[in-house]
N, C-alpha and C. Protein backbone atom coordinates (compact mmCIF):
# COMPACT_ATOMS: atom_id res chain seq x y z
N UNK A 1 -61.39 -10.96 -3.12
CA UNK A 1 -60.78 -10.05 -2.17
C UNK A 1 -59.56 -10.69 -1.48
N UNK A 2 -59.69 -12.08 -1.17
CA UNK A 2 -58.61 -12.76 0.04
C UNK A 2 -57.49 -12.76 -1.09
N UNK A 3 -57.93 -13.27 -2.60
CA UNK A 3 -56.68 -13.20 -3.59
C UNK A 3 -56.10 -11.82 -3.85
N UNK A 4 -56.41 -11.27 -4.21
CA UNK A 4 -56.04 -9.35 -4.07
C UNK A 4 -55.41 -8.72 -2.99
N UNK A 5 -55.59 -9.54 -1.58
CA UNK A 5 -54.62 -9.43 -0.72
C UNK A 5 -53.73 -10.23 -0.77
N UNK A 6 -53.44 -11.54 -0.85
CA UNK A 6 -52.36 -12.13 -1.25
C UNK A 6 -51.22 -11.64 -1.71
N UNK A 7 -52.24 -11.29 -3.12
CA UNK A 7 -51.30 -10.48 -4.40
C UNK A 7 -50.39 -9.33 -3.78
N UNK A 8 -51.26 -8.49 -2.94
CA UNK A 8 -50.68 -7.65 -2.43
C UNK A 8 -49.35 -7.56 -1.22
N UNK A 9 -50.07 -8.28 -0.57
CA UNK A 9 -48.85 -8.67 0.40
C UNK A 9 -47.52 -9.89 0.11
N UNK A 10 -47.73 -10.54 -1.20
CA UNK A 10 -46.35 -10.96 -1.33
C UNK A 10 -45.25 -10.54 -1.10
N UNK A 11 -44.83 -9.21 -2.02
CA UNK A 11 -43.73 -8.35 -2.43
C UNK A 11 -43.37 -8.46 -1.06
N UNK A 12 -43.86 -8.22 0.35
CA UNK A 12 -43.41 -7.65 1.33
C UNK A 12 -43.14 -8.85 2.06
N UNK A 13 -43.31 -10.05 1.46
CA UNK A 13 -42.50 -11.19 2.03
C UNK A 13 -40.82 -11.49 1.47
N UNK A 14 -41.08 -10.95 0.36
CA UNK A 14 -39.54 -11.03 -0.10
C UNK A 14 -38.66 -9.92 0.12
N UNK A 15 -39.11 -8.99 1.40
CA UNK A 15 -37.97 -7.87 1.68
C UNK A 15 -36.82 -8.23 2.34
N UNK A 16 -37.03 -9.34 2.91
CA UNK A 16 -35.92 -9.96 4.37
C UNK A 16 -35.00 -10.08 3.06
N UNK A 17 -34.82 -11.26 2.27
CA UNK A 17 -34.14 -11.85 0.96
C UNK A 17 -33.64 -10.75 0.45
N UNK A 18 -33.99 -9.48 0.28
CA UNK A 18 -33.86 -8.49 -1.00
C UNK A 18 -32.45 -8.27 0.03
N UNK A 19 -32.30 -7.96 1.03
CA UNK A 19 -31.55 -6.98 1.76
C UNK A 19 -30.45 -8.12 2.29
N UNK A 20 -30.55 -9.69 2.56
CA UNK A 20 -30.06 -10.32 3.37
C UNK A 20 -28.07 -10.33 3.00
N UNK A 21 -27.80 -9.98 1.36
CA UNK A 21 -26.58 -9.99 1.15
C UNK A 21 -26.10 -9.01 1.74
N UNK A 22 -26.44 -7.59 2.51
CA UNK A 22 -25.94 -6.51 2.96
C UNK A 22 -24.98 -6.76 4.22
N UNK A 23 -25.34 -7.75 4.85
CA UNK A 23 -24.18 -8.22 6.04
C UNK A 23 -22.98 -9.17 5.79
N UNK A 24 -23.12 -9.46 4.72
CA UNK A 24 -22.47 -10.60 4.13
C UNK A 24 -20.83 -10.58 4.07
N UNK A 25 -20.52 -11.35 4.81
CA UNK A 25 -18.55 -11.01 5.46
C UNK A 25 -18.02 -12.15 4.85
N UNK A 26 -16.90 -12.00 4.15
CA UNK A 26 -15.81 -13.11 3.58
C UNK A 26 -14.40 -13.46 4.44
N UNK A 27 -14.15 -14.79 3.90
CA UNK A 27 -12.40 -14.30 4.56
C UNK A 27 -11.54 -14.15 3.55
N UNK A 28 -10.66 -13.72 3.93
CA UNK A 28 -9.03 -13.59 3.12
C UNK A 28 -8.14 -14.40 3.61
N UNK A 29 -7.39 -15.43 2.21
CA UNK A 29 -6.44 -16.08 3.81
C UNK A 29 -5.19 -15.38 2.85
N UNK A 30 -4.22 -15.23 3.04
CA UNK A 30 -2.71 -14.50 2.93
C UNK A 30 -2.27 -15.42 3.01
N UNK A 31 -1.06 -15.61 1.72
CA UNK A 31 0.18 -16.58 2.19
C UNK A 31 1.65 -16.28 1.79
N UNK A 32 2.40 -16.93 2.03
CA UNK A 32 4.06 -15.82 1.84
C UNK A 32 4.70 -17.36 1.44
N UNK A 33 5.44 -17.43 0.58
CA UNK A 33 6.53 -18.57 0.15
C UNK A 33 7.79 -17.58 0.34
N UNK A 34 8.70 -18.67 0.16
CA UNK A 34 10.18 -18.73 0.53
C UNK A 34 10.93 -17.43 0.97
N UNK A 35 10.30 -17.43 2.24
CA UNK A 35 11.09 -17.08 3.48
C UNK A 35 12.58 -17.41 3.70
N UNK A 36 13.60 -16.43 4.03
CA UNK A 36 14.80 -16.63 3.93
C UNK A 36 15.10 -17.34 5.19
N UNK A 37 14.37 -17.83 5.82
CA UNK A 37 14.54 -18.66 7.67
C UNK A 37 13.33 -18.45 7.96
N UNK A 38 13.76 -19.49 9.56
CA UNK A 38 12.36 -19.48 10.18
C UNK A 38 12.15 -18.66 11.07
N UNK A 39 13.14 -17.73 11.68
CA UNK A 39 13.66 -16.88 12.71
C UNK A 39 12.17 -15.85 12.62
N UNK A 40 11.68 -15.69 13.90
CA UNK A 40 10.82 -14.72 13.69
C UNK A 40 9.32 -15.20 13.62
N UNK A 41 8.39 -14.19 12.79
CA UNK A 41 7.48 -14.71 12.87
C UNK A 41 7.13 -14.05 11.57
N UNK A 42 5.53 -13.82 10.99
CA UNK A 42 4.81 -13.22 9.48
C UNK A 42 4.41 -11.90 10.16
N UNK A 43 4.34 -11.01 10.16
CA UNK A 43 3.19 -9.76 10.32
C UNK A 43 2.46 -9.48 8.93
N UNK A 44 1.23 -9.60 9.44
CA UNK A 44 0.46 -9.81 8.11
C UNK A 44 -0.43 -8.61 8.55
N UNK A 45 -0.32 -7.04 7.62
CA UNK A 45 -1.36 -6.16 7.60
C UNK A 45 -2.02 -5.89 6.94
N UNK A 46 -3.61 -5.75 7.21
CA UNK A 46 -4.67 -5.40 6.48
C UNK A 46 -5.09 -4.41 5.73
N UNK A 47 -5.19 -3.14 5.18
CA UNK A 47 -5.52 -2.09 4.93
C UNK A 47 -6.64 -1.69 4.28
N UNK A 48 -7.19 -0.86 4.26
CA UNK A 48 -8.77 -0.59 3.27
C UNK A 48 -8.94 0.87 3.06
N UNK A 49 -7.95 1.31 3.26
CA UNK A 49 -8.38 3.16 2.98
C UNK A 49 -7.08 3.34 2.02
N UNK A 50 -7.71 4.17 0.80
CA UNK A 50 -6.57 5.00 -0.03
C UNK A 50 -5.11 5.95 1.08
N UNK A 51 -4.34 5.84 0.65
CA UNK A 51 -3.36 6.84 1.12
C UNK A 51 -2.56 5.65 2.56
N UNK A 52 -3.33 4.81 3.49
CA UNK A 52 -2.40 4.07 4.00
C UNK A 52 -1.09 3.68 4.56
N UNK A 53 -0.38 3.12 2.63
CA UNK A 53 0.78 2.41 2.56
C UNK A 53 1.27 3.32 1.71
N UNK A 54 2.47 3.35 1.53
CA UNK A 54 3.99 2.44 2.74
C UNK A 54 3.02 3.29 4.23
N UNK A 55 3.13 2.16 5.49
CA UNK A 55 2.94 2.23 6.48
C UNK A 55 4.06 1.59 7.51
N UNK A 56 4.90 2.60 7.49
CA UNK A 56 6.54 1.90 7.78
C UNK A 56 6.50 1.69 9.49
N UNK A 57 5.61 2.55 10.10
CA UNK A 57 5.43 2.26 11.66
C UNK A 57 4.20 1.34 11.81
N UNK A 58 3.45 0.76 10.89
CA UNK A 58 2.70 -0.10 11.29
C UNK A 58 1.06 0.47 12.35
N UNK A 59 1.02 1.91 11.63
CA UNK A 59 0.10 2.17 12.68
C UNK A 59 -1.45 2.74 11.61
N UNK A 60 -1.78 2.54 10.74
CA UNK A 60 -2.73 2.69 9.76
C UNK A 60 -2.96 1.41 9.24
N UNK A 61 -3.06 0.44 9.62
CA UNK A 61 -4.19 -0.90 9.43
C UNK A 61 -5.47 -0.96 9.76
N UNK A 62 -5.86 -1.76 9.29
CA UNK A 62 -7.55 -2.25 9.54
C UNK A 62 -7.97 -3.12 10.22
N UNK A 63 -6.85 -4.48 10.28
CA UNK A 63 -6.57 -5.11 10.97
C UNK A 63 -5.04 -6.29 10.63
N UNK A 64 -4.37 -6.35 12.18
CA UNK A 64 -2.91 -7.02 11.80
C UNK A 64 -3.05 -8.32 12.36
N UNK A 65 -2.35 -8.90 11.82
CA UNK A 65 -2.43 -10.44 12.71
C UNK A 65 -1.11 -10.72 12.01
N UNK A 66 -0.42 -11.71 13.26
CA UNK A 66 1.17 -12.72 12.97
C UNK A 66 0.81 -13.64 12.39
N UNK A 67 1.62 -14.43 11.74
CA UNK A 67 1.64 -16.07 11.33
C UNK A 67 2.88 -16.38 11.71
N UNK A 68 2.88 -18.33 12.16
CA UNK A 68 4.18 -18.83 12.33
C UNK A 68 4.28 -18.68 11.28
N UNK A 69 5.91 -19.51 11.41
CA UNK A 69 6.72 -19.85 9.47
C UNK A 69 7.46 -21.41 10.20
N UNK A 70 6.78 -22.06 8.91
CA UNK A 70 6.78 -23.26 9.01
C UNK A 70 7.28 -23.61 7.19
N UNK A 71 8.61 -24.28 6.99
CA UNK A 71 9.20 -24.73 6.34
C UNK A 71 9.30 -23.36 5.07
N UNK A 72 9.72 -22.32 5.79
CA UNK A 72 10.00 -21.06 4.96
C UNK A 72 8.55 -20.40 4.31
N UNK A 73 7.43 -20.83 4.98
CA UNK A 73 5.86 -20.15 4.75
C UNK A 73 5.28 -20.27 5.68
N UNK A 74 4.23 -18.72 5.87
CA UNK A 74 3.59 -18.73 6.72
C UNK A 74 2.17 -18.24 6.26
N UNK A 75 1.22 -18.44 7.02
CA UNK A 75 -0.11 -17.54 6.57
C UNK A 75 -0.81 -16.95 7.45
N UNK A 76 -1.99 -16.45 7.34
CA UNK A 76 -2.85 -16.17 8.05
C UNK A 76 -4.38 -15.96 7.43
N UNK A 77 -5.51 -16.01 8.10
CA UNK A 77 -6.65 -15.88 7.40
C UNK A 77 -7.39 -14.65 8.42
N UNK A 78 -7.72 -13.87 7.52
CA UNK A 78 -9.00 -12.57 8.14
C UNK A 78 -10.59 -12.84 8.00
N UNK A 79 -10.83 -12.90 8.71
CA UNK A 79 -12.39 -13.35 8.90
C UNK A 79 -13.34 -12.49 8.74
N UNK A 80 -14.24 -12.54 8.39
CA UNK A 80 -15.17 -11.41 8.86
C UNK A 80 -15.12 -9.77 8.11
N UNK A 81 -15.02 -10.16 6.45
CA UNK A 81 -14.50 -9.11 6.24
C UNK A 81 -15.70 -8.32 5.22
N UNK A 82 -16.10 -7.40 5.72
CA UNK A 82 -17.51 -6.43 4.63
C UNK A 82 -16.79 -6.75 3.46
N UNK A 83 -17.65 -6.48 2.39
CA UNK A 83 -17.48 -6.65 0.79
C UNK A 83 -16.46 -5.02 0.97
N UNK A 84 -15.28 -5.05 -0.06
CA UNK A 84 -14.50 -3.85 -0.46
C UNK A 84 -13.25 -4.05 -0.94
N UNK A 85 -12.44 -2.84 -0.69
CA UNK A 85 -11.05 -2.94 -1.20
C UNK A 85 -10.30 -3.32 -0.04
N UNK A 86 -9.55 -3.85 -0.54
CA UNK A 86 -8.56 -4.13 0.35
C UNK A 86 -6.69 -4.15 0.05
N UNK A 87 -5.69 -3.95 0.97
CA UNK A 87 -4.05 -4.04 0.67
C UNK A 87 -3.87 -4.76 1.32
N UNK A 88 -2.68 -5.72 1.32
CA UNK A 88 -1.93 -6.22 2.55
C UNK A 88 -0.40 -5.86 2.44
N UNK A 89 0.29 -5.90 3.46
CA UNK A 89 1.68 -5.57 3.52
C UNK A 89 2.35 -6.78 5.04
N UNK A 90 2.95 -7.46 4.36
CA UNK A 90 3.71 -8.21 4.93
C UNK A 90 5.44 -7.76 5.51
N UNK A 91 5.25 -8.93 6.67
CA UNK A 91 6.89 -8.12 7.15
C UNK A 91 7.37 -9.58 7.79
N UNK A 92 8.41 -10.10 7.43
CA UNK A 92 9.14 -11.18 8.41
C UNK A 92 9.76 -10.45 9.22
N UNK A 93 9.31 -10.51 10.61
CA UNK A 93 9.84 -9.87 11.54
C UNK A 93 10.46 -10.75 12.30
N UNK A 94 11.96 -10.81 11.75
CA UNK A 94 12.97 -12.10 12.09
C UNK A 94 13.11 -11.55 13.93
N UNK A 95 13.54 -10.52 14.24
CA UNK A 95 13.94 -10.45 15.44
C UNK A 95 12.24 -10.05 16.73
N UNK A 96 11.14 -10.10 16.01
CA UNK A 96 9.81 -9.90 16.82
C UNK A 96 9.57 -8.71 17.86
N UNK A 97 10.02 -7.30 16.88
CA UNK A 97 10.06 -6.37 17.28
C UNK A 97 8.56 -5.13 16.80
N UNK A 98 8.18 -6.05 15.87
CA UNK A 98 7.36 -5.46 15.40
C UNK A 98 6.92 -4.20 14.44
N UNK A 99 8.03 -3.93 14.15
CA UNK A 99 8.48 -2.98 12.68
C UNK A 99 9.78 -3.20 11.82
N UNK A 100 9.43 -2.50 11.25
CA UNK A 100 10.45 -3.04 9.87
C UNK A 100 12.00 -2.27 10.18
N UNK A 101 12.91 -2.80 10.38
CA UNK A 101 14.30 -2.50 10.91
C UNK A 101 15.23 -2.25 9.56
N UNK A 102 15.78 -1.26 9.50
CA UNK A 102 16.48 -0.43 8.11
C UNK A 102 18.00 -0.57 8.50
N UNK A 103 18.33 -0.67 7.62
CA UNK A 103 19.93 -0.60 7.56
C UNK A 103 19.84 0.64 7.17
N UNK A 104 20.91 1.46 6.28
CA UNK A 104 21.42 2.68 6.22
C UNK A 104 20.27 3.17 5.27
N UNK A 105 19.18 2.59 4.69
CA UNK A 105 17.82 3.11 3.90
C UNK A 105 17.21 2.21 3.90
N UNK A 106 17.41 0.52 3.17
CA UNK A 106 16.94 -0.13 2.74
C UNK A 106 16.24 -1.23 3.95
N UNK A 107 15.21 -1.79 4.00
CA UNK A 107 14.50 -2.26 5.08
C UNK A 107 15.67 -4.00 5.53
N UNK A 108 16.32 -4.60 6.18
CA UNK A 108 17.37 -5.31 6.36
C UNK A 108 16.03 -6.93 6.98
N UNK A 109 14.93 -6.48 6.84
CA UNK A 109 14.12 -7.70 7.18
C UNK A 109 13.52 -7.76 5.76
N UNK A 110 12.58 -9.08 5.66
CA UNK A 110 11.41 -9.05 4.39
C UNK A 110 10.60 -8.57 4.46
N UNK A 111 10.05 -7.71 3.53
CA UNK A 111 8.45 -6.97 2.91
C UNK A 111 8.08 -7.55 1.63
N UNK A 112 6.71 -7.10 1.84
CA UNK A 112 5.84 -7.44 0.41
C UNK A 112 4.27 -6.44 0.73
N UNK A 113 4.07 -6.30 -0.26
CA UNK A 113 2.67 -5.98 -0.25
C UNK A 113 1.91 -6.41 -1.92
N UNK A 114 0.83 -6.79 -1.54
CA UNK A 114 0.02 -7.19 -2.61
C UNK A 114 0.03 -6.62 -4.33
N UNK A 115 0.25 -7.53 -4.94
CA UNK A 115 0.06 -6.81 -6.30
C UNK A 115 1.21 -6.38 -6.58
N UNK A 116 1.99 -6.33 -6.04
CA UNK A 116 3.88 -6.32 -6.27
C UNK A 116 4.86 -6.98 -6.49
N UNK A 117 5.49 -7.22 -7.36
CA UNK A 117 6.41 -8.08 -7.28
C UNK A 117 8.02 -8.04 -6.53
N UNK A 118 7.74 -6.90 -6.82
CA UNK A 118 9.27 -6.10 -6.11
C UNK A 118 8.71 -4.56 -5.74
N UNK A 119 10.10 -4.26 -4.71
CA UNK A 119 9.69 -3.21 -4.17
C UNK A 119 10.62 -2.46 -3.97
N UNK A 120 10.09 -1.25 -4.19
CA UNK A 120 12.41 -0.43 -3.69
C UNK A 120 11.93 0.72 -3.83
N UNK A 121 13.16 2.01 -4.06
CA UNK A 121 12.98 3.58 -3.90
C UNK A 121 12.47 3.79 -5.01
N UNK A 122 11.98 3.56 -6.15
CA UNK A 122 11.84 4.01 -7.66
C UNK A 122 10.52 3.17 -7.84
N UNK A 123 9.52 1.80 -6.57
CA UNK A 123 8.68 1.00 -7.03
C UNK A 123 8.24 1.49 -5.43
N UNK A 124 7.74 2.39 -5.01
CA UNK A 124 7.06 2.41 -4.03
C UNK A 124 5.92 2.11 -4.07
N UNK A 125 4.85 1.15 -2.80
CA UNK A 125 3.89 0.50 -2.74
C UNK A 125 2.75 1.87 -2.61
N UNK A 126 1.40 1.87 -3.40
CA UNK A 126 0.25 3.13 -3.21
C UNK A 126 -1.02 1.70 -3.10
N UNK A 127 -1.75 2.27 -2.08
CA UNK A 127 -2.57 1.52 -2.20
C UNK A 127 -3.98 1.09 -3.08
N UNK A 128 -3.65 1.85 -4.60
CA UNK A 128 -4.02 1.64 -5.31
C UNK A 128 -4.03 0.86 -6.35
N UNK A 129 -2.41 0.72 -6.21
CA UNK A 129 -2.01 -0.77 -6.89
C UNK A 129 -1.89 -1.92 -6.13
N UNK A 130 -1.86 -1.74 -5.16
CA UNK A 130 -2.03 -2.78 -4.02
C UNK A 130 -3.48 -3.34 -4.23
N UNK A 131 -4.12 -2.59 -3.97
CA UNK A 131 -5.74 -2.97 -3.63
C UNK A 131 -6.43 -3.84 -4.33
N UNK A 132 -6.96 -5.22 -3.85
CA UNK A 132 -7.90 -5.33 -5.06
C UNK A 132 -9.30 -6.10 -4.20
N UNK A 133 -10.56 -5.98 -5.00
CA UNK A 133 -11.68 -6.16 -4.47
C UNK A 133 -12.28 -7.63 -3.74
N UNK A 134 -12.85 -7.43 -2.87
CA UNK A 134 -13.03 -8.54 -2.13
C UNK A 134 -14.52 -8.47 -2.03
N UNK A 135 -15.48 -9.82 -2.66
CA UNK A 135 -16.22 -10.05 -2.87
C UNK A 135 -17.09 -11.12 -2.78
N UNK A 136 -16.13 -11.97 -2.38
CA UNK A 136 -16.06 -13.40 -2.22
C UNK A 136 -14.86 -14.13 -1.18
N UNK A 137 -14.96 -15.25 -0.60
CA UNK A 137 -13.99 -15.48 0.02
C UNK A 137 -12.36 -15.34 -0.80
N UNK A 138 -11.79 -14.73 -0.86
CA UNK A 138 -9.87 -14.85 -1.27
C UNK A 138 -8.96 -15.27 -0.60
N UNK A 139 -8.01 -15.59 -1.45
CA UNK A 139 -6.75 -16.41 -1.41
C UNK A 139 -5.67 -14.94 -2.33
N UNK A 140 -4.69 -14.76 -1.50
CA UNK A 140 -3.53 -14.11 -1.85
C UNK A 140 -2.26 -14.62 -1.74
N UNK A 141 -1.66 -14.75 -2.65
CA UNK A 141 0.00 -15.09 -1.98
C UNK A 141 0.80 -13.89 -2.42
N UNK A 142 1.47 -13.58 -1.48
CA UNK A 142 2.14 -12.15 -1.82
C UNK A 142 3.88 -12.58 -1.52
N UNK A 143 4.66 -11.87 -2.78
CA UNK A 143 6.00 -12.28 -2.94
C UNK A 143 6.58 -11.25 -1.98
N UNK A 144 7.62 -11.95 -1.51
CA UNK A 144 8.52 -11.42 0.06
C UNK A 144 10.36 -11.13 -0.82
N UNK A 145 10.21 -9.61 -0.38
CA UNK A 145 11.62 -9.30 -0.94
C UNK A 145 12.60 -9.16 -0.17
N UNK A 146 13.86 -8.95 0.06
CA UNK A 146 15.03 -8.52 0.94
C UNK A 146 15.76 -8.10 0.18
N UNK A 147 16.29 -7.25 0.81
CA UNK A 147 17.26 -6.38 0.12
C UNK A 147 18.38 -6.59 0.32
C-alpha cells in the first residue's frame, strides 16, 4: 500500500519542474559599429508587435533605452525579456532630441533596424523582416545608415 502511494504521488512532485521554464526571461544586448561621430547619443528601440515599424515618432515600442558612443559604437542590453519576437530600430541621435530629424525626405541622422542592411523609400523596414525569435540570451549588431 505505502509503495502504491509513492507510485502515485510522484508525478505530482515533478509539476513545479514541468512548468518552471514558463517565467523564463533572456537578455538582448544590441550593438551599432561605425558611427559617423560621437556627437549625441544611441536610441536603441525595442518592438514585439506586427505592424509597429517604421515608427518615425518613436511612440510604439516595448521598450527604449540610450547608449553612449564610445570610439564610433555604442550598445545597450534589455533584460528581462519573455521568450518571443522581437525588432529593434536604432537612431544616432547626434543633436539628443529624441526623434529622427529629416531633411527635405530623407532622415539627415543614422537609422538601422534589425535584419537590414540598408534602408530607403523602395527598402522600407516591416516588422516582419525585422523580427527574429528570442529564445535564449542574444547578441545583435545592427548596421547604421545615413543618407
Amino acid at each position: 500500500m505505502k509503495k502504491a502511494l509513492i507510485i502515485l504521488l510522484m508525478p505530482l512532485t515533478m509539476i513545479p519542474f514541468a512548468y518552471a521554464n514558463d517565467n523564463e526571461t533572456f537578455s538582448l544586448t544590441v550593438k551599432v559599429d561605425e558611427l559617423r561621430n560621437s556627437k549625441g547619443e544611441v536610441q536603441f528601440a525595442l518592438y514585439n508587435k506586427d505592424g509597429t515599424i517604421p515608427d518615425k515618432k518613436f511612440k510604439h515600442y516595448f521598450r527604449k533605452q540610450n547608449g553612449k558612443i564610445n570610439e564610433g559604437s555604442a550598445y545597450t542590453v534589455f533584460n528581462d525579456l519573455p521568450k518571443g519576437r522581437y525588432a529593434v530600430n536604432i537612431l544616432h541621435d547626434e543633436n539628443l532630441n529624441g526623434k529622427i530629424d529629416k531633411g527635405f525626405i530623407l532622415p539627415v541622422e543614422g537609422v538601422g533596424f534589425s535584419n537590414y542592411a540598408t534602408v530607403g523609400p523602395g527598402n522600407r523596414p516591416k516588422f516582419l523582416k525585422a523580427s527574429f525569435e528570442i529564445i535564449s540570451d542574444t547578441e545583435k549588431l545592427i548596421k547604421i545608415k545615413y543618407f
